[in-house]
Protein backbone atom coordinates (compact mmCIF):
# COMPACT_ATOMS: atom_id res chain seq x y z
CA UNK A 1 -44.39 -20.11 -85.74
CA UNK A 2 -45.07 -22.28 -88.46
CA UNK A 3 -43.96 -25.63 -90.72
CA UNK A 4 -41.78 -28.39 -89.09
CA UNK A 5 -39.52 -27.88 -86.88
CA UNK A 6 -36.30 -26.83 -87.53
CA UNK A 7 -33.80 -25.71 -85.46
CA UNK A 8 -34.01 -22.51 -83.06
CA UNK A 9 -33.88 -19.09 -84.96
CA UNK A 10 -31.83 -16.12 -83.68
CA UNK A 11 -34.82 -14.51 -81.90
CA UNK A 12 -35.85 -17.28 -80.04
CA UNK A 13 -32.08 -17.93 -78.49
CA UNK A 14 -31.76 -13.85 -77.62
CA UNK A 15 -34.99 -14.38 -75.63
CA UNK A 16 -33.78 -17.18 -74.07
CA UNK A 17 -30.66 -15.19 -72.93
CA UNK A 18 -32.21 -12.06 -71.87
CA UNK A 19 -34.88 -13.88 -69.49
CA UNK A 20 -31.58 -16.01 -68.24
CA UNK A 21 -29.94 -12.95 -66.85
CA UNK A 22 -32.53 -10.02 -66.58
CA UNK A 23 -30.53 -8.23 -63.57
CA UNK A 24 -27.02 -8.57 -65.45
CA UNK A 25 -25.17 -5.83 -67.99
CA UNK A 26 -25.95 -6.20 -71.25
CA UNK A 27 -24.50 -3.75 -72.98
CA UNK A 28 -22.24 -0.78 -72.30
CA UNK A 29 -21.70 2.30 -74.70
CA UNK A 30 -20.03 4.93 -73.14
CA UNK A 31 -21.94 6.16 -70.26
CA UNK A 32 -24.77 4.01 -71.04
CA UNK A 33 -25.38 0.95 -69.02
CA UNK A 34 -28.19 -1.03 -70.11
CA UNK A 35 -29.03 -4.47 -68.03
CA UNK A 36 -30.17 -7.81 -69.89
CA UNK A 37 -34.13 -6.54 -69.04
CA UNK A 38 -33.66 -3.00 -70.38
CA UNK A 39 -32.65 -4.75 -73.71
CA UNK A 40 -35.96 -6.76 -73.64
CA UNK A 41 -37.73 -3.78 -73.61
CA UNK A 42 -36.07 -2.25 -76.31
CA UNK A 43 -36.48 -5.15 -78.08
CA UNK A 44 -39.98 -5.17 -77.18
CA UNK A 45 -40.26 -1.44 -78.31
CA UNK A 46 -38.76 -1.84 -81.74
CA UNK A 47 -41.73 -4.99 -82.14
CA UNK A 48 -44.10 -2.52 -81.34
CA UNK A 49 -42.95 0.16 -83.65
CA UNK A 50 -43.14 -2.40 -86.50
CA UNK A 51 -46.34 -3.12 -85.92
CA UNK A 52 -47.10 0.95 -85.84
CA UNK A 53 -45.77 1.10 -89.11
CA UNK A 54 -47.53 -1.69 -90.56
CA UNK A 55 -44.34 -3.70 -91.45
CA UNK A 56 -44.96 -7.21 -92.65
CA UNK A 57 -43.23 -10.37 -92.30
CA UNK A 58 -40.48 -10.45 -95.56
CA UNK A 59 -40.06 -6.22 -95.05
CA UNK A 60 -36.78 -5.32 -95.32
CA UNK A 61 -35.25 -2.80 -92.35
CA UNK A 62 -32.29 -0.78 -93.31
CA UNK A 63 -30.42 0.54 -90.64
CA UNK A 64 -28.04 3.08 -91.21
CA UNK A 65 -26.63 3.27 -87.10
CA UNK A 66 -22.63 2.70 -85.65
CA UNK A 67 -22.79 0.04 -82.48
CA UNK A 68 -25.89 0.63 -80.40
CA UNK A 69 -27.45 -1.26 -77.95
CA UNK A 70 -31.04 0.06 -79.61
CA UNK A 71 -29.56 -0.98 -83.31
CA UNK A 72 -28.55 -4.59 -81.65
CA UNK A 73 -32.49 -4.52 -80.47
CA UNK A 74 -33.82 -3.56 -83.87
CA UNK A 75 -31.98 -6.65 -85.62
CA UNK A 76 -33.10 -9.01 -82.58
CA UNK A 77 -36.83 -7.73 -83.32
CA UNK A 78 -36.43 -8.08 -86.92
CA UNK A 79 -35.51 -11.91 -86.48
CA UNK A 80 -38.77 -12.12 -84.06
CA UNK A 81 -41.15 -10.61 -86.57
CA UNK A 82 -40.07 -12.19 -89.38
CA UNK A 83 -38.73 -9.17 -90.94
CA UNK A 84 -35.85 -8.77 -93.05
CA UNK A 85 -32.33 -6.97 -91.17
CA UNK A 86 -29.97 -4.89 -92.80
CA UNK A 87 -27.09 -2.89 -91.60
CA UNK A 88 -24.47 -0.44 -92.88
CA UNK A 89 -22.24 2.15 -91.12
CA UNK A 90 -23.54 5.70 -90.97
CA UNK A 91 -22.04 7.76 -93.81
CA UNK A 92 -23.38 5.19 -96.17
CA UNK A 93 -25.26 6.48 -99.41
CA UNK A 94 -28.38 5.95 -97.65
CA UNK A 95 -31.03 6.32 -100.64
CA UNK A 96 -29.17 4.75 -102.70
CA UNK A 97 -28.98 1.33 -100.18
CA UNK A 98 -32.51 1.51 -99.54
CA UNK A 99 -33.56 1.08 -103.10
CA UNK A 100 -31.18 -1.48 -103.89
CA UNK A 101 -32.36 -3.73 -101.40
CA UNK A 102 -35.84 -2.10 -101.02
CA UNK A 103 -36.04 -1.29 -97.68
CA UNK A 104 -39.93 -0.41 -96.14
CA UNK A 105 -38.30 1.15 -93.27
CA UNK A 106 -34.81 2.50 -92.98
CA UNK A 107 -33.53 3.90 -89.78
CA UNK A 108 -30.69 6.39 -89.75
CA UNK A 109 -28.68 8.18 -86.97
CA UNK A 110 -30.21 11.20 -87.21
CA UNK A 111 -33.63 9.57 -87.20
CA UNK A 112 -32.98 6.42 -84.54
CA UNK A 113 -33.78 9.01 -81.60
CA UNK A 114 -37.10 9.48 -82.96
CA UNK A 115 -37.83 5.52 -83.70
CA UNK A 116 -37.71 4.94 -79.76
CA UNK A 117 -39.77 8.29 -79.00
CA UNK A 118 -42.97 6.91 -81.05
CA UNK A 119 -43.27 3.56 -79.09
CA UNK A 120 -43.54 4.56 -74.94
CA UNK A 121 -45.23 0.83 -74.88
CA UNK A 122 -43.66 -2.40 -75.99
CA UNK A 123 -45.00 -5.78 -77.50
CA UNK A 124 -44.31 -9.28 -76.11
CA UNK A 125 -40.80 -10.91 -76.89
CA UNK A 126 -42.70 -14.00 -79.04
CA UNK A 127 -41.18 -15.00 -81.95
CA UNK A 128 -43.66 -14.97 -84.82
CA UNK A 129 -40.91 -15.99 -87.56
CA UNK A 130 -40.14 -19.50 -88.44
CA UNK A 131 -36.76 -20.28 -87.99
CA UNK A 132 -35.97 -20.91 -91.73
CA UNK A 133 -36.98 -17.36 -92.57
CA UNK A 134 -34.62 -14.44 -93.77
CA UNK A 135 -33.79 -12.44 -90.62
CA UNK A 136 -30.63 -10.52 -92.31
CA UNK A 137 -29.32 -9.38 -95.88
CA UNK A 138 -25.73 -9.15 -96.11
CA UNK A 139 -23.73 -7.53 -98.87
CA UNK A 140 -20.47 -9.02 -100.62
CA UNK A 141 -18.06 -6.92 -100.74
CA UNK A 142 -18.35 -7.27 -104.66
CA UNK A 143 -14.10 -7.79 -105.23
CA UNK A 144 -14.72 -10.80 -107.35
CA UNK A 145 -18.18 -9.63 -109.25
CA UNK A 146 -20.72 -7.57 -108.93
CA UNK A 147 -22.10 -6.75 -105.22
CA UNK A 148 -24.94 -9.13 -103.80
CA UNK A 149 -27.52 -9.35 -100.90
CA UNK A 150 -27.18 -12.44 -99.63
CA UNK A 151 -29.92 -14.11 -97.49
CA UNK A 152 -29.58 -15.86 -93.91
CA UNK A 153 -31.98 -16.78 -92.29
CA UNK A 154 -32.58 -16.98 -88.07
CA UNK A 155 -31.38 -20.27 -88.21
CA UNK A 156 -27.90 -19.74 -89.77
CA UNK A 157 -27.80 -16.90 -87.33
CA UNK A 158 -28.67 -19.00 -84.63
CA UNK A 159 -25.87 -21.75 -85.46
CA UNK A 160 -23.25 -18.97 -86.54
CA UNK A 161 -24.06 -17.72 -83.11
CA UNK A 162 -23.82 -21.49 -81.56
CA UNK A 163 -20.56 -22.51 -83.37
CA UNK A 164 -18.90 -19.73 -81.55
CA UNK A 165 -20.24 -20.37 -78.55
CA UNK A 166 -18.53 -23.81 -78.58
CA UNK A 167 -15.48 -22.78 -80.69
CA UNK A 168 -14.02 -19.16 -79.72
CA UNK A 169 -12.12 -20.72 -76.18
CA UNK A 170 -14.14 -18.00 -73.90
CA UNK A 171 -12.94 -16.78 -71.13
CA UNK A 172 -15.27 -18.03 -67.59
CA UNK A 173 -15.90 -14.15 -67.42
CA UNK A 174 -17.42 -12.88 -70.55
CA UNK A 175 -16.45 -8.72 -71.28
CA UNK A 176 -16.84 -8.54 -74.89
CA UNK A 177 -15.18 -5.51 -76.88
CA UNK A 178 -17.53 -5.36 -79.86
CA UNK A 179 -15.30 -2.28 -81.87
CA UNK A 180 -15.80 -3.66 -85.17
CA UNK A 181 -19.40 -3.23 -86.98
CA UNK A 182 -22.17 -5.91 -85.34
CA UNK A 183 -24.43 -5.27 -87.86
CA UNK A 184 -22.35 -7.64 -89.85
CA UNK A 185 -20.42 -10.78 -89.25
CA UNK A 186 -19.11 -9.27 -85.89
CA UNK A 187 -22.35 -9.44 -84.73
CA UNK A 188 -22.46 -13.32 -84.21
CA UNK A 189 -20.56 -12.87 -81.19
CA UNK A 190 -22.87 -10.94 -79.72
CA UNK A 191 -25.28 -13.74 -79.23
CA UNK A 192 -22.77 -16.47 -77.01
CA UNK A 193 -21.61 -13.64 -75.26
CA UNK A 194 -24.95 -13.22 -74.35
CA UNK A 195 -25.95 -16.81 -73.59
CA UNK A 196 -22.38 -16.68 -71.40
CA UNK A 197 -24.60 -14.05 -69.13
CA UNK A 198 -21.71 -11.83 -70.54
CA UNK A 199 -21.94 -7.72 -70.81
CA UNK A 200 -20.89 -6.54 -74.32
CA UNK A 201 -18.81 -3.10 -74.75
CA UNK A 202 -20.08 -1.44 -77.33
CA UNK A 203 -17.75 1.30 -79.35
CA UNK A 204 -17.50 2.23 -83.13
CA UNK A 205 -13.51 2.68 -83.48
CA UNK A 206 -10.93 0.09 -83.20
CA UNK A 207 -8.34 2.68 -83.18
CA UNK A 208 -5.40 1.56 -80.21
CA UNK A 209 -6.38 5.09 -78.08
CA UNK A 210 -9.80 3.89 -78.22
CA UNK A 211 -8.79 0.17 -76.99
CA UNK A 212 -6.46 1.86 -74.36
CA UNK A 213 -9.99 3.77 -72.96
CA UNK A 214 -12.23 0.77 -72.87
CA UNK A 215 -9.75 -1.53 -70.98
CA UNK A 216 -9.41 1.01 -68.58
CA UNK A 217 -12.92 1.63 -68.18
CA UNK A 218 -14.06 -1.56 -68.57
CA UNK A 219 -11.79 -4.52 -68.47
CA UNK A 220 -12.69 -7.01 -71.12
CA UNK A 221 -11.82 -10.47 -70.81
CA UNK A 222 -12.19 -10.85 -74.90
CA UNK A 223 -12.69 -9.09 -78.11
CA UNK A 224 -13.63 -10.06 -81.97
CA UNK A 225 -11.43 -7.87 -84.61
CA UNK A 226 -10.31 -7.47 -88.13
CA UNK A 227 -6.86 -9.20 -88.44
CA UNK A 228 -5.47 -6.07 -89.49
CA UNK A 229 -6.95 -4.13 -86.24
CA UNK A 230 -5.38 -7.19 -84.13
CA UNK A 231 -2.14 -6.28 -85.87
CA UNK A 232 -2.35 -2.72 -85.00
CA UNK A 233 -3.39 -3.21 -81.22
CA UNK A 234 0.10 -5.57 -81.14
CA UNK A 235 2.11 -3.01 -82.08
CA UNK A 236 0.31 0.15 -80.75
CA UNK A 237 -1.62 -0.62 -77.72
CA UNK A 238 -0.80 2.11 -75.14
CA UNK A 239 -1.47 0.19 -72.01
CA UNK A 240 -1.84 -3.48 -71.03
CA UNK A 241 -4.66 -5.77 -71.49
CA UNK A 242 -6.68 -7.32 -69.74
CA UNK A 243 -7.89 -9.43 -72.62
CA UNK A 244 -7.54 -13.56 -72.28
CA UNK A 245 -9.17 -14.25 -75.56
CA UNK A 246 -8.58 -12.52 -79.00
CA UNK A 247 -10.97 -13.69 -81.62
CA UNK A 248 -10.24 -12.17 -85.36
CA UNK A 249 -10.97 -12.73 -89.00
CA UNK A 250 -10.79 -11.63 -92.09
CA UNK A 251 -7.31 -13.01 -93.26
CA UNK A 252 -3.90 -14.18 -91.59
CA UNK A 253 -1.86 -12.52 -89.46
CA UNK A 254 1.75 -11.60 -91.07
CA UNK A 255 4.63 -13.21 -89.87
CA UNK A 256 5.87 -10.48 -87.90
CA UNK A 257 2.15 -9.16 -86.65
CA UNK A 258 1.77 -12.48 -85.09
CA UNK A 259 5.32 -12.48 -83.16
CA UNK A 260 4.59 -9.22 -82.12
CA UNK A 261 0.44 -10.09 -80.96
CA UNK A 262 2.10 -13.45 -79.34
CA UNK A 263 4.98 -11.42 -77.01
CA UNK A 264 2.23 -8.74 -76.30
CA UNK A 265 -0.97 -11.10 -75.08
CA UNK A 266 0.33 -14.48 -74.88
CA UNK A 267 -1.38 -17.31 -76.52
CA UNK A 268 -4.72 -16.17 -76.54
CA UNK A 269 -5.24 -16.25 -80.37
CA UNK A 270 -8.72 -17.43 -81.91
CA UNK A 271 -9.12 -17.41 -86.04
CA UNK A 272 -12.60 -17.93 -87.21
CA UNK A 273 -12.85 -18.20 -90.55
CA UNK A 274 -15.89 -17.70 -93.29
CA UNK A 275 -17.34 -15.82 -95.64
CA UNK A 276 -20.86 -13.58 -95.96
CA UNK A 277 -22.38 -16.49 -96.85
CA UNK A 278 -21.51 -18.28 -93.83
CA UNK A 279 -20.57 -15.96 -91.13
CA UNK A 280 -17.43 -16.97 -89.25
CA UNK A 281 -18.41 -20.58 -90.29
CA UNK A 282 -15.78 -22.59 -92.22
CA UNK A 283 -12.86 -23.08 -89.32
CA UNK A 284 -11.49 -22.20 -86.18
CA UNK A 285 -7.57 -22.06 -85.45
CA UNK A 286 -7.51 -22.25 -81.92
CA UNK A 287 -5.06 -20.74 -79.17
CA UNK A 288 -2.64 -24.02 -79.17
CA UNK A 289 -2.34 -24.19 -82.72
CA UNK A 290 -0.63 -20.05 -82.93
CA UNK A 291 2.57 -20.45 -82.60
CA UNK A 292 5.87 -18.49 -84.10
CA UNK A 293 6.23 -19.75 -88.23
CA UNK A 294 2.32 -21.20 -88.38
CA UNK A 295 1.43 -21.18 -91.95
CA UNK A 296 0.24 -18.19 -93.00
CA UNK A 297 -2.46 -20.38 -95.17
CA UNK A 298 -3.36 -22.79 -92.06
CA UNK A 299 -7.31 -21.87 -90.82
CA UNK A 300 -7.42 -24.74 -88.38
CA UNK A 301 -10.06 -27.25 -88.29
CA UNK A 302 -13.59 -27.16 -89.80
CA UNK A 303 -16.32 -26.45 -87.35
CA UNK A 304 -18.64 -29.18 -85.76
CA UNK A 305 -21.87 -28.93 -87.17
CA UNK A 306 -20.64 -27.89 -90.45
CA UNK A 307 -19.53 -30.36 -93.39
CA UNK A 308 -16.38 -29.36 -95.18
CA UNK A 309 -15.64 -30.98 -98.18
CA UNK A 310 -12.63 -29.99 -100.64
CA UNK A 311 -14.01 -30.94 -104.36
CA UNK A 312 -12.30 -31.21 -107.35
CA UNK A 313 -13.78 -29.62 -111.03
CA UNK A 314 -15.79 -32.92 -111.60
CA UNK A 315 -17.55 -32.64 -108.16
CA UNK A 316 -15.65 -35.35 -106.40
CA UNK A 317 -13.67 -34.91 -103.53
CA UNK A 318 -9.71 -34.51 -104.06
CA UNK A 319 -7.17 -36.61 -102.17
CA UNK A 320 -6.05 -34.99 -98.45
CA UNK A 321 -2.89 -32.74 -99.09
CA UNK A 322 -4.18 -31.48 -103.07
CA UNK A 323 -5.90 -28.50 -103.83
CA UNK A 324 -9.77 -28.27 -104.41
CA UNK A 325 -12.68 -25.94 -104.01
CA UNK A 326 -13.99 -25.34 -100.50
CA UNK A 327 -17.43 -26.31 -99.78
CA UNK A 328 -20.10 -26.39 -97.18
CA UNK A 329 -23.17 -28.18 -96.01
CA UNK A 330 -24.25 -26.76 -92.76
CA UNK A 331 -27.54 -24.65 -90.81
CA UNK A 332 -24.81 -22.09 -90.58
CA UNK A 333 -24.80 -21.19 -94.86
CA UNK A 334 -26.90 -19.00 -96.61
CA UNK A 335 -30.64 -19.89 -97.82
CA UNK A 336 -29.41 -17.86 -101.56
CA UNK A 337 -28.60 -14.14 -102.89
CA UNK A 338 -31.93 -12.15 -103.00
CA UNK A 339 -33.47 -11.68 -106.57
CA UNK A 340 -30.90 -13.90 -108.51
CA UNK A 341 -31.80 -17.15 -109.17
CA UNK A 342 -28.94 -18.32 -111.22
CA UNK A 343 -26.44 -17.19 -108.74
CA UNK A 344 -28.06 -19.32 -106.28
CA UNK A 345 -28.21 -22.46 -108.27
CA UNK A 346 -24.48 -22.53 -109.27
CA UNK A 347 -23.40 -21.33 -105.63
CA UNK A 348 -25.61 -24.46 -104.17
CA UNK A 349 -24.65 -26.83 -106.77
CA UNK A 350 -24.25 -30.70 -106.50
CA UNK A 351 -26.00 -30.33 -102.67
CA UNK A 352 -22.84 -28.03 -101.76
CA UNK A 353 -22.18 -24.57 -101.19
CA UNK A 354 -19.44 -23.30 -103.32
CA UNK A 355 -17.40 -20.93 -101.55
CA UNK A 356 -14.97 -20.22 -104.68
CA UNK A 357 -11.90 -20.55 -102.21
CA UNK A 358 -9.42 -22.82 -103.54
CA UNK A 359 -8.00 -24.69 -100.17
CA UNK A 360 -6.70 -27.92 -99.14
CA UNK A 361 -6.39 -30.65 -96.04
CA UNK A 362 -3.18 -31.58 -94.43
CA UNK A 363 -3.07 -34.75 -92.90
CA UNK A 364 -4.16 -33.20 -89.05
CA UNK A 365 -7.41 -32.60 -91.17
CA UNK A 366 -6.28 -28.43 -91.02
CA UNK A 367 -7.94 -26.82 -93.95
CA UNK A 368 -5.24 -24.38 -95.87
CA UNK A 369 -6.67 -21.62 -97.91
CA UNK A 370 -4.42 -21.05 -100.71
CA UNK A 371 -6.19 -18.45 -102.74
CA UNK A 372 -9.43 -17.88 -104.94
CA UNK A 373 -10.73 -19.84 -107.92
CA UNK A 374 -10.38 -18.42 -111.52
């Protein structure tokens, strides 16, 4: 590593977990079980195949795999080797992905088989990045403007990882259900659960059949989901659950999808709340504050370690209760969108990061989202 300290990167906390717990479950996918050492050797393999392929630090690695326990490995080795992670779900326009972001290596389903095969040895887990370099691009989703790759670094994936650690209520035994993509903003769960000594269940389909099989199989104690895929499993879910935590994101729950997720789990109800730019990082609405006719705009309270301010047009902050632009100051945000300059500047402008939500504070110091600016 190199320059001042600053903070632990993402590679340097997964090693720190893995040599915690090297007897322990890691992951499960299907009929795979694959203990907390096993994934340090994968890790350790994908380092070595890196190196193989003379991949240098700031090379981008597309990978174009559903939930893995070998893709998790490949974006825990990117954030060791200073390399640059990228993920989308197979059936993606492949060549087209690669040259937009200009991938050096891109790793497919067809081909991830093969990646493994060509390293038999692996490298030492030592974590050659600074924590302040890029260790993922993330793509908007582009509905406000055009599509961009947005840069975080191993220390905003570190604290994203950290915040929820702290702020998603786990339960004391840690099964995580990990049916949304991880290559994404999903994937910052991986990482406490992980720390917790936890085993993560790996699947790529959120559908309530596929929910049914896992708790029966496996049990887990908690689970991170789109709100919508929460709302389904309330009204769907073909067998009980065993869940005692249910984390989701990615908008409010309706009035009647949370009345019917309340009567079917209880009140084990997590929001986390962000954007690409700052995975899962603006709020948390914890299980005491769900409750039958919450305000569908309430997103709880801003996280510790992140500053929160709601600014008016001139850059000031607006009085508690009126309507402003959410911003952020935190290790958890973005270091800037890749190749576009001015887009960074006016995102990070006046020392903030501009989230172009439009929100407020009520007087419990709840942050309301009430829509978009412009």
């Amino acid at each position: 590593m190199t320059g001042p300290f600053n903070g632990p990167g993402l590679g340097e906390l997964v090693v720190r977990a893995l040599r915690r717990h090297p007897g322990r479950l890691a992951f499960v996918a299907g009929d795979r079980c694959v203990t907390y050492a096993e994934t340090a050797g994968l890790i350790g393999r994908a380092l070595a195949a890196f190196d193989a392929r003379g991949l240098r630090p700031g090379d981008l690695v597309l990978q174009v795999v559903g939930n893995r326990p070998e893709q998790w490995a490949v974006q825990a080795a990117c954030a060791l080797a200073g390399l640059r992670s990228a993920g989308l779900p197979p059936g993606a326009d492949t060549a087209a992905a690669a040259a937009w972001c200009g991938a050096r290596l891109v790793i497919t389903e067809a081909g991830l088989a093969g990646f493994w095969a060509s390293t038999p040895s692996a490298a030492p887990l030592v974590a050659r990045a600074d924590a302040a370099d890029v260790a993922r691009v993330a793509f908007t989703r582009g509905t406000t403007g055009p599509r961009k790759r947005v840069l975080l670094s191993g220390r905003a994936l570190a604290a994203a990882g950290l915040f929820q650690l702290t702020a998603a209520e786990w339960p004391a035994e840690v099964r995580l259900l990990c049916a949304e993509p991880v290559s994404g903003g999903f994937g910052t769960m991986v990482l406490p659960a992980l720390l917790r000594g936890g085993t993560v269940v790996l699947t790529d389909d959120t559908a309530p059949e596929t929910v049914a099989e896992a708790i029966d199989r496996h049990r887990p104690t908690v689970a991170y989901l789109l709100t919508v895929n929460l709302a389904r499993l309330a009204h769907e879910l073909p067998v009980p659950s065993t869940f005692e935590t249910l984390v989701y994101s990615g908008g409010p729950l309706a009035p009647g999808d949370l009345d019917a997720a309340l009567a079917r789990f209880g009140p084990i109800l997590v929001q986390a709340t962000g954007q690409t730019e700052a995975p899962k990082s603006f709020a948390v609405l914890g299980k005491a504050d769900h409750h039958p006719g919450l305000a569908a705009t309430d997103i709880g309270m801003p996280l510790p370690g992140m500053r929160v301010a709601v600014l008016g047009p001139d850059g000031a902050p607006v009085p508690d209760g009126e309507p402003g632009e959410l911003c952020l100051r935190g290790p958890a945000v973005m270091s800037g969108y890749a190749d576009d300059p001015a887009a960074t500047a006016h995102a990070f402008r006046g020392g903030w990061h501009h989230t172009g939500d439009l929100a407020r504070l009520d007087e419990r110091g709840h942050l309301h989202l009430i829509g978009r600016l412009g």
